[in-house]
Structures are given as structure tokens and as C-alpha cells.
PDB file of N, CA and C in Angstrom:
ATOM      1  N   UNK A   1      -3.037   4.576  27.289  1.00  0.00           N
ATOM      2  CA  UNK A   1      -3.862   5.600  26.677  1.00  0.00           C
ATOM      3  C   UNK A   1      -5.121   4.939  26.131  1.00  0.00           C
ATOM      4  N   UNK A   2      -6.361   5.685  26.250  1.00  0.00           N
ATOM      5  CA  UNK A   2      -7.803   4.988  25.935  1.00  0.00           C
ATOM      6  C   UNK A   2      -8.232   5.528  25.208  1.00  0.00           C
ATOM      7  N   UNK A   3      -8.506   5.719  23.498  1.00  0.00           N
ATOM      8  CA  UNK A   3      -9.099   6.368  22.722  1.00  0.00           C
ATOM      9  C   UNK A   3     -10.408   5.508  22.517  1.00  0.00           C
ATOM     10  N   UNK A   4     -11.360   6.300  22.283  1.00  0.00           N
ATOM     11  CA  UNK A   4     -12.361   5.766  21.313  1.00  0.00           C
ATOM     12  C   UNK A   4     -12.670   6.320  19.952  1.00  0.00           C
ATOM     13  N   UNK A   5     -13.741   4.470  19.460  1.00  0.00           N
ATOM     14  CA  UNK A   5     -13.906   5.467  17.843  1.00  0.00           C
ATOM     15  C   UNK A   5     -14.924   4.572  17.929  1.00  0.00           C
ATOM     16  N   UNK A   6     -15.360   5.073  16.694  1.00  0.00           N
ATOM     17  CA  UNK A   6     -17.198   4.592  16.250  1.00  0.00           C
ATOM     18  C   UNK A   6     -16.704   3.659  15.028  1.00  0.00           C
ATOM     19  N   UNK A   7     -17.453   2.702  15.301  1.00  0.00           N
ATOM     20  CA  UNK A   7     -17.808   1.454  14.282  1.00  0.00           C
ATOM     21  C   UNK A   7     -18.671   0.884  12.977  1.00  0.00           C
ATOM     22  N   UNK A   8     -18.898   1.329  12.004  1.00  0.00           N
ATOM     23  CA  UNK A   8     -20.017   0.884  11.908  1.00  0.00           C
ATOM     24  C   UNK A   8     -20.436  -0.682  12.362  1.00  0.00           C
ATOM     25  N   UNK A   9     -22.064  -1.007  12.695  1.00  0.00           N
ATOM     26  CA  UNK A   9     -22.291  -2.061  13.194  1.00  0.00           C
ATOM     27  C   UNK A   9     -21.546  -3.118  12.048  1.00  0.00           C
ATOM     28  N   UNK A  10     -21.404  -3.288  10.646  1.00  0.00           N
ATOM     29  CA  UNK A  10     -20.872  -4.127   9.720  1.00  0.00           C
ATOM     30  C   UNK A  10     -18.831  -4.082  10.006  1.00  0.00           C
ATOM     31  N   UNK A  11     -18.259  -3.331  10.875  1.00  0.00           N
ATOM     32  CA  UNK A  11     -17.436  -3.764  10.816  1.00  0.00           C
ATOM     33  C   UNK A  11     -17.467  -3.909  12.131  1.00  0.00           C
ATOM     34  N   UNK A  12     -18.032  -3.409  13.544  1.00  0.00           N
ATOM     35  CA  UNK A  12     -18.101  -3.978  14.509  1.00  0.00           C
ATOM     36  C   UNK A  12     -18.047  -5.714  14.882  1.00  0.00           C
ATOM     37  N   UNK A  13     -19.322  -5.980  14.074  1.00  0.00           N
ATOM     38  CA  UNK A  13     -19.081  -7.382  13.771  1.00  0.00           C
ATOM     39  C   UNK A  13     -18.127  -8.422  13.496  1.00  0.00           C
ATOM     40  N   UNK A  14     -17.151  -7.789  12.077  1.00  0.00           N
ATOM     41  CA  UNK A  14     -16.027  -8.694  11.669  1.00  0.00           C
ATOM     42  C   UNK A  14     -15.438  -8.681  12.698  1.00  0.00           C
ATOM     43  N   UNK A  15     -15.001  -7.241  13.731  1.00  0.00           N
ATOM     44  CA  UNK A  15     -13.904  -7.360  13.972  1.00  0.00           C
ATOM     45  C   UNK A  15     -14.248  -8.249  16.074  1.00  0.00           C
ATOM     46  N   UNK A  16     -15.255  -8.245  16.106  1.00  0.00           N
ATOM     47  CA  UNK A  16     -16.178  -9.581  17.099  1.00  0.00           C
ATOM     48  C   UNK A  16     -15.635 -10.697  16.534  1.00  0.00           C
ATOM     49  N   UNK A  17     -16.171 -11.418  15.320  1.00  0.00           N
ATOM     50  CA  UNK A  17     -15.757 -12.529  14.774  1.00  0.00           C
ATOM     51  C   UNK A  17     -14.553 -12.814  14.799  1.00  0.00           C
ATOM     52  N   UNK A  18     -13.515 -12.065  14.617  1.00  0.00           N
ATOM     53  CA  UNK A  18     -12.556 -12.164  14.623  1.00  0.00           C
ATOM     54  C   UNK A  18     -11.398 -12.618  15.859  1.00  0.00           C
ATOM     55  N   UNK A  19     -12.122 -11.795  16.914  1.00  0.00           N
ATOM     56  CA  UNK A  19     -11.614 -11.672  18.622  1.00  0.00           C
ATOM     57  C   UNK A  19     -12.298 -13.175  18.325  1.00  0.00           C
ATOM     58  N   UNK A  20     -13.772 -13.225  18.545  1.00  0.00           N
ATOM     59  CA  UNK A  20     -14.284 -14.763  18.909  1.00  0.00           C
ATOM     60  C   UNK A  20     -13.443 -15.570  18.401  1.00  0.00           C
ATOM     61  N   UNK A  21     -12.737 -15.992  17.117  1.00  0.00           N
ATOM     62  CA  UNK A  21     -12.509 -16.741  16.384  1.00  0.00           C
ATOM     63  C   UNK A  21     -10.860 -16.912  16.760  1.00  0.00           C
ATOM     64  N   UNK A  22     -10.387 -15.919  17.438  1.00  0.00           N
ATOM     65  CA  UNK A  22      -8.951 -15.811  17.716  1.00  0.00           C
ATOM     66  C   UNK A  22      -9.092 -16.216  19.325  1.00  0.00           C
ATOM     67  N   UNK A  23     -10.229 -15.895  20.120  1.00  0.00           N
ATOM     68  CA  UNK A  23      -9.820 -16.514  21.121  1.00  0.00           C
ATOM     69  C   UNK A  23      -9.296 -15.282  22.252  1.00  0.00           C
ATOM     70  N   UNK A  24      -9.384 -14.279  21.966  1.00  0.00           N
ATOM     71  CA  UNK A  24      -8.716 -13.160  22.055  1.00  0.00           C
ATOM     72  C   UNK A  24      -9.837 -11.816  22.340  1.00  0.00           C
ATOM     73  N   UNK A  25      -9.433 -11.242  23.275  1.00  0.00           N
ATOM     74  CA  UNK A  25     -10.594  -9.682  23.683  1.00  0.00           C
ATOM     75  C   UNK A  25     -10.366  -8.946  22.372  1.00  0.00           C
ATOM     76  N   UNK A  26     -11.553  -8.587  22.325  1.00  0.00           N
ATOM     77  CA  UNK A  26     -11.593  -7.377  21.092  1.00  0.00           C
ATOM     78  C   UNK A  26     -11.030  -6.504  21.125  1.00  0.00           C
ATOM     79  N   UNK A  27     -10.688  -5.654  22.392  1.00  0.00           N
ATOM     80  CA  UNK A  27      -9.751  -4.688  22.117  1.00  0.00           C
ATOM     81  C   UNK A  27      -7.906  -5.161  21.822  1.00  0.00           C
ATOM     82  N   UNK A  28      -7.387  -6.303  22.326  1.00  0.00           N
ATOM     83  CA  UNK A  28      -6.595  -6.573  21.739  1.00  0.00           C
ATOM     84  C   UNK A  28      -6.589  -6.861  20.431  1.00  0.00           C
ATOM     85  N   UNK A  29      -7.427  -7.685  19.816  1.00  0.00           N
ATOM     86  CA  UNK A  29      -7.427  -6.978  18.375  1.00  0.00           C
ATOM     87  C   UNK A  29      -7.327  -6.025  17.526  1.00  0.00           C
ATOM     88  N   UNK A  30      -7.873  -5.439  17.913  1.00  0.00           N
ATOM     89  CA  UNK A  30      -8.500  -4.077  17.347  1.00  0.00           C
ATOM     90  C   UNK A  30      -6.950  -3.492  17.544  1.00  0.00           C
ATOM     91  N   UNK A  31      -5.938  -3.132  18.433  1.00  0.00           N
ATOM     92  CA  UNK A  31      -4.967  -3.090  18.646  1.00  0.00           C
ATOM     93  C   UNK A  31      -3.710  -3.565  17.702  1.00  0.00           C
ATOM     94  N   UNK A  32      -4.206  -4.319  17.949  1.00  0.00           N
ATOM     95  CA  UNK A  32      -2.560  -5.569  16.735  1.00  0.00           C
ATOM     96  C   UNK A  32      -3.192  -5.134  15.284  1.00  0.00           C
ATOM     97  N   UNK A  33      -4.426  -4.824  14.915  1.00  0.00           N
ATOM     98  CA  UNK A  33      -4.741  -4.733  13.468  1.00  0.00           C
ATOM     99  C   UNK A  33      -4.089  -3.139  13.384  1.00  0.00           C
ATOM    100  N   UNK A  34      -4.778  -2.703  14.195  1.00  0.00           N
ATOM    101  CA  UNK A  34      -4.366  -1.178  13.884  1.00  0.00           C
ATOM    102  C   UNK A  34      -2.555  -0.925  13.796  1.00  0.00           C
ATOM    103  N   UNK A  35      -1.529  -1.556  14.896  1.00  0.00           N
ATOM    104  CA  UNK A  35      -0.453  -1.661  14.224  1.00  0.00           C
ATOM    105  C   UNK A  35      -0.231  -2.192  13.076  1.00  0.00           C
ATOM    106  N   UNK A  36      -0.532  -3.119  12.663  1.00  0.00           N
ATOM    107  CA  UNK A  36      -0.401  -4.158  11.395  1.00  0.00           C
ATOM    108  C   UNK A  36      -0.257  -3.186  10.260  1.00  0.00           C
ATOM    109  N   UNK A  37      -1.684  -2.387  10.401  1.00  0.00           N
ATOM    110  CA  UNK A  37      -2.000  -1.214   9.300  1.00  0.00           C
ATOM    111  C   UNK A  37      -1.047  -0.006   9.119  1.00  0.00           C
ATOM    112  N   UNK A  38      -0.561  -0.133  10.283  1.00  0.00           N
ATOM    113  CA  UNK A  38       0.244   1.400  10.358  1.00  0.00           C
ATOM    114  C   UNK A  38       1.876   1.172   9.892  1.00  0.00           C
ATOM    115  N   UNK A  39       2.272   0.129  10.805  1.00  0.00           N
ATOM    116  CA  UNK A  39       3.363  -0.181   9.939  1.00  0.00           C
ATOM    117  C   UNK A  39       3.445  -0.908   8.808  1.00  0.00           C
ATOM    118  N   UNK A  40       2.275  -1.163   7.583  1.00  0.00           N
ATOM    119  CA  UNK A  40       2.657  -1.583   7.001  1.00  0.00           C
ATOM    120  C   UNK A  40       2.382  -0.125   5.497  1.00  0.00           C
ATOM    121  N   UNK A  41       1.663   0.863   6.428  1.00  0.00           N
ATOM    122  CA  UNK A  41       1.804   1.903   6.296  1.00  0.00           C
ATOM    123  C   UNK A  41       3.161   2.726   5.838  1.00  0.00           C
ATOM    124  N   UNK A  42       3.767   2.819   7.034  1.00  0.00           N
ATOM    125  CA  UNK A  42       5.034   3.169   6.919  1.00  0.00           C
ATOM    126  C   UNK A  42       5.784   2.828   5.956  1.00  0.00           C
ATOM    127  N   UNK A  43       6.144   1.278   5.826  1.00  0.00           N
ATOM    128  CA  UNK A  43       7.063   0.708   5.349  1.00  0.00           C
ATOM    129  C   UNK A  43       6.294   0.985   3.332  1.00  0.00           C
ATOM    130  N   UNK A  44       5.296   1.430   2.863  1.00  0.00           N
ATOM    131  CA  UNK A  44       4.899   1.370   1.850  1.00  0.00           C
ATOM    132  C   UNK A  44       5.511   3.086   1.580  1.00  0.00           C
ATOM    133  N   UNK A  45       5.442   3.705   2.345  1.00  0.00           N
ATOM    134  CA  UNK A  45       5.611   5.449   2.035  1.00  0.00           C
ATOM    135  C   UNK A  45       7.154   5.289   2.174  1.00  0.00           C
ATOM    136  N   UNK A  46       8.053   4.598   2.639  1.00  0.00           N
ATOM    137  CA  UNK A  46       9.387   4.376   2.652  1.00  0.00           C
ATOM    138  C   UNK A  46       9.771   4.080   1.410  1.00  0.00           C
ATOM    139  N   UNK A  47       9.144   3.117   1.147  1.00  0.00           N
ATOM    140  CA  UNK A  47       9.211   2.110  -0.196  1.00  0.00           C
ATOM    141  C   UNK A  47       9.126   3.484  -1.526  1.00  0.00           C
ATOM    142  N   UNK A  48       7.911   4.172  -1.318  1.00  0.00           N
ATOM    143  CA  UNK A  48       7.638   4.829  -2.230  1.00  0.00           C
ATOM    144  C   UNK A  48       8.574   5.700  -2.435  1.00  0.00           C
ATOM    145  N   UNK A  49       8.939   6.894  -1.094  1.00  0.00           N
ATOM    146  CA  UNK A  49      10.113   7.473  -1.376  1.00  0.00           C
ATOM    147  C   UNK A  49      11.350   7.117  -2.110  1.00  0.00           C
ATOM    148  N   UNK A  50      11.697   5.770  -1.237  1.00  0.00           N
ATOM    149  CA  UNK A  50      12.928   5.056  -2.122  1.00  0.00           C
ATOM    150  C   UNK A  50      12.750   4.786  -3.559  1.00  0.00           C
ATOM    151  N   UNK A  51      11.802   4.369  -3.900  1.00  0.00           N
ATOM    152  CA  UNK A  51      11.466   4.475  -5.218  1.00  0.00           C
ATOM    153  C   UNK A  51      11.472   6.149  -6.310  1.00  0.00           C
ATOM    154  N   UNK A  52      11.209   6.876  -5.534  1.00  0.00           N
ATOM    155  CA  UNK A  52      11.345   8.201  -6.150  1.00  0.00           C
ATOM    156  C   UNK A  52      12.422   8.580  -6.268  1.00  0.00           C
ATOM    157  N   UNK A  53      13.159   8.204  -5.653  1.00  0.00           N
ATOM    158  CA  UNK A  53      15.043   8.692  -5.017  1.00  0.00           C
ATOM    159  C   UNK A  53      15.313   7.858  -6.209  1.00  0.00           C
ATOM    160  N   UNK A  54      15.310   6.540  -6.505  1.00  0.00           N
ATOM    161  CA  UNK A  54      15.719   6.149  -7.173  1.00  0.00           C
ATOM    162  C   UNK A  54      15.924   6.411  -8.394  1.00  0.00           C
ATOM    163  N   UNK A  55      14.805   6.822  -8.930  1.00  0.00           N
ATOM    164  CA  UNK A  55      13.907   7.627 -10.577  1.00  0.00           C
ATOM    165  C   UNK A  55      14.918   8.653 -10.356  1.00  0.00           C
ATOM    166  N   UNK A  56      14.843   9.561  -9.491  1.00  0.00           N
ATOM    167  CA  UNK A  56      15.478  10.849  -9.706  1.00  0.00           C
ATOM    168  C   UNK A  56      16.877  10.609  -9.608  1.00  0.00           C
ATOM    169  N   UNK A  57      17.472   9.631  -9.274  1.00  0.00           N
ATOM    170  CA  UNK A  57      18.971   9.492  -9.261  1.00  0.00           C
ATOM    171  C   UNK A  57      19.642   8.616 -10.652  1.00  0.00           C
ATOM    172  N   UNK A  58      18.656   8.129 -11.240  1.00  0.00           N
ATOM    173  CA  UNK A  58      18.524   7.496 -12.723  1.00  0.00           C
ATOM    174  C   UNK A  58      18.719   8.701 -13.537  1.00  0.00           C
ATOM    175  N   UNK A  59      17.786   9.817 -13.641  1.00  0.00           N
ATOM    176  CA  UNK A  59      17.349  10.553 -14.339  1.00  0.00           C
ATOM    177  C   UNK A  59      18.859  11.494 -13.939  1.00  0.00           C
ATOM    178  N   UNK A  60      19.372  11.665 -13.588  1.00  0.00           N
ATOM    179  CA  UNK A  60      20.627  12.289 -12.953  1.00  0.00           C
ATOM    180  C   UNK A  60      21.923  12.022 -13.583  1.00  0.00           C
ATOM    181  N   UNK A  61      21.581  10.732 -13.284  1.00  0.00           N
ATOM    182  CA  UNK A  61      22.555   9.660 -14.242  1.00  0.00           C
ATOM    183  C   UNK A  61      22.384   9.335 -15.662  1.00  0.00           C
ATOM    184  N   UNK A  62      21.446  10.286 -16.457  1.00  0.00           N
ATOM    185  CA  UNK A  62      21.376  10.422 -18.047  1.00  0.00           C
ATOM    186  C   UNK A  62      20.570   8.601 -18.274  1.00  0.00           C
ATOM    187  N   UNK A  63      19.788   7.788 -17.307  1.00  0.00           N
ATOM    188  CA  UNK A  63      19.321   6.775 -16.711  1.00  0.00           C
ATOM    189  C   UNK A  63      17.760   6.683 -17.224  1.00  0.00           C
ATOM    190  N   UNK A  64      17.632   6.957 -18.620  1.00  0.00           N
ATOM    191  CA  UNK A  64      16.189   7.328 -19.128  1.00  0.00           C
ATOM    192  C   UNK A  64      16.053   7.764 -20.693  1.00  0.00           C
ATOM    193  N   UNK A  65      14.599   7.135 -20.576  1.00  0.00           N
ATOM    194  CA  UNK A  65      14.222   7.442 -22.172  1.00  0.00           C
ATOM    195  C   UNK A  65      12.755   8.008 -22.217  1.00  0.00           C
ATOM    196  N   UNK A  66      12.807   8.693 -23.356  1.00  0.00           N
ATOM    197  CA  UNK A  66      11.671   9.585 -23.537  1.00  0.00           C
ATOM    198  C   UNK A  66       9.963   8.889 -22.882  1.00  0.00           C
ATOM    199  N   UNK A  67       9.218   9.802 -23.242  1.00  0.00           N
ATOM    200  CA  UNK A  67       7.621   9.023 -23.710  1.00  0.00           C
ATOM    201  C   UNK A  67       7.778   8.092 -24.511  1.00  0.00           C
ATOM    202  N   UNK A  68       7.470   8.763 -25.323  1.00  0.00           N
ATOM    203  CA  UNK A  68       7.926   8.047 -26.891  1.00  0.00           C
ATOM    204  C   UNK A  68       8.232   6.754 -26.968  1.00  0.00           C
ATOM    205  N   UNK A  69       9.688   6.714 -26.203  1.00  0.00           N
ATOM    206  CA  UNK A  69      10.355   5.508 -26.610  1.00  0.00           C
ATOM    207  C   UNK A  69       9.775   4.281 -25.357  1.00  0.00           C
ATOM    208  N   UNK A  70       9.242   5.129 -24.431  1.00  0.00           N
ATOM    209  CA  UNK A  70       8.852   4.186 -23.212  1.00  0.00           C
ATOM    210  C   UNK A  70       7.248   3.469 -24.152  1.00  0.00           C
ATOM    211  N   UNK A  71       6.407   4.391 -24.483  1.00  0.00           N
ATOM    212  CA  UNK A  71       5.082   4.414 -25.311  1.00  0.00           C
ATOM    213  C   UNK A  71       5.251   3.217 -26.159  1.00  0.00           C
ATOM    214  N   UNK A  72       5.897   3.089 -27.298  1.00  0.00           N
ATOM    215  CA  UNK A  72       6.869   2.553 -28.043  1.00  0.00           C
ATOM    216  C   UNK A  72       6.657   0.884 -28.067  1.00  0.00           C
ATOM    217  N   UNK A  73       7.809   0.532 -26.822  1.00  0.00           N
ATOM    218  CA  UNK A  73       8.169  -0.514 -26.338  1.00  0.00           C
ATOM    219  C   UNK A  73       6.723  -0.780 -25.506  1.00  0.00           C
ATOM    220  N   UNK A  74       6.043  -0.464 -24.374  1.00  0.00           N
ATOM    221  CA  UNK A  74       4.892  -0.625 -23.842  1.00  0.00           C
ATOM    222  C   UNK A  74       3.653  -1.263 -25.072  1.00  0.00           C
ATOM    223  N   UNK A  75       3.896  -0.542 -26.374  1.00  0.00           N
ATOM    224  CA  UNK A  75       2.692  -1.034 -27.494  1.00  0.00           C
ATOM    225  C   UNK A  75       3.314  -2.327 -27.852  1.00  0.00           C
ATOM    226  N   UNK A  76       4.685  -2.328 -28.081  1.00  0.00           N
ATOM    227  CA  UNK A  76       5.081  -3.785 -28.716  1.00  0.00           C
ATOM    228  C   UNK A  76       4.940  -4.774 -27.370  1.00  0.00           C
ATOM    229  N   UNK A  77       5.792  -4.313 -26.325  1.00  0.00           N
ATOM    230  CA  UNK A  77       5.402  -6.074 -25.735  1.00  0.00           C
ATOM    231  C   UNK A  77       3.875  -6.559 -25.075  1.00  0.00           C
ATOM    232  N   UNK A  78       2.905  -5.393 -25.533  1.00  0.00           N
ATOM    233  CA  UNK A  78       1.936  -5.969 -25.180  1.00  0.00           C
ATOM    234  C   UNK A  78       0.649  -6.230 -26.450  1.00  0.00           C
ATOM    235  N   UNK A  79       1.208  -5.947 -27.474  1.00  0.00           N
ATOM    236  CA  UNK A  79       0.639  -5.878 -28.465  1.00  0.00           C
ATOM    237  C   UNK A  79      -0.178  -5.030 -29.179  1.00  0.00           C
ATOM    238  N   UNK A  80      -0.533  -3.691 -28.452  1.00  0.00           N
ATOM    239  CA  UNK A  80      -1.077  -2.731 -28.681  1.00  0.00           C
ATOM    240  C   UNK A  80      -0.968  -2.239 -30.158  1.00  0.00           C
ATOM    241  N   UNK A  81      -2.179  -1.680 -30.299  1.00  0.00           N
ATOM    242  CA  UNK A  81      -1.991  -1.021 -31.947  1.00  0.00           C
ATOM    243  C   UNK A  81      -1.614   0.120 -31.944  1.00  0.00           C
ATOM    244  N   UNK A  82      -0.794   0.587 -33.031  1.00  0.00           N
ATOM    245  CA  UNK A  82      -0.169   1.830 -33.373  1.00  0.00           C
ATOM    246  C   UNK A  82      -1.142   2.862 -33.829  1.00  0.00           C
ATOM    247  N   UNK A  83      -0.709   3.958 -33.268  1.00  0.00           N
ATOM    248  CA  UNK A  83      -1.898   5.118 -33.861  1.00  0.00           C
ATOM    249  C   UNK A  83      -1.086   5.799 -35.553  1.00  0.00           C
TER     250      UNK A  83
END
């Protein structure tokens, strides 16, 4: 499959330098970056979900403390002043 897309000339360039510097055709680059990006894509919105699942399965599990007490602790271990 052959898509195109527009460049600006400032990243056209890097991504020249880059092929030059790798030794490698630009469109194979341009290729391996764009996976690189996508799955690392993925694996961050996975991450995030799992992370939400998690919160909400805490919070389920009586696995939590107020503002307050989160506010609290956040002013002391970083030294923050009290209002």
C-alpha cells in the first residue's frame, strides 16, 4: 500500500539525515519510525487503561483516601505550606 503525506521542508530534512546517516532509503525509515510511534502508541493507551482499571478496582475495594488526606500528605512530603 502507497500513501502519501506532506512534510514540512524542517522535518523532511531530519528525516533525510537520518536515512543518510542510517545508511538506509528514506522511505524505509519513515516506515520503522512510523511503527515505532504507533506501537508505542498502543502500548501507552493499554498502560493507561490498565491503570484506570486499577484505580477503579482500588476504589471498589474501599482502596482510598479522600482529597484532603491525599492534599495533606502531598504538602508534608514536599514541604508545601499550609493554607
Amino acid at each position: 500500500m502507497s500513501i502519501a503525506i506532506s512534510l514540512s521542508p524542517e522535518i523532511e530534512a531530519l528525516l533525510r539525515e537520518k536515512a543518510t546517516r542510517e545508511g538506509q532509503d528514506i522511505s524505509l525509515v519513515a516506515a520503522q519510525l512510523l511503527t515505532r510511534i504507533l506501537e508505542w502508541e498502543a502500548r501507552d493507551s493499554e498502560e493507561a487503561i490498565e491503570g484506570i482499571q486499577e484505580g477503579l478496582n482500588d476504589f471498589e475495594l474501599g482502596r482510598f483516601r479522600s482529597f484532603d488526606e491525599f492534599a495533606k500528605s502531598q504538602r508534608t512530603k514536599y514541604s508545601f505550606p499550609t493554607n
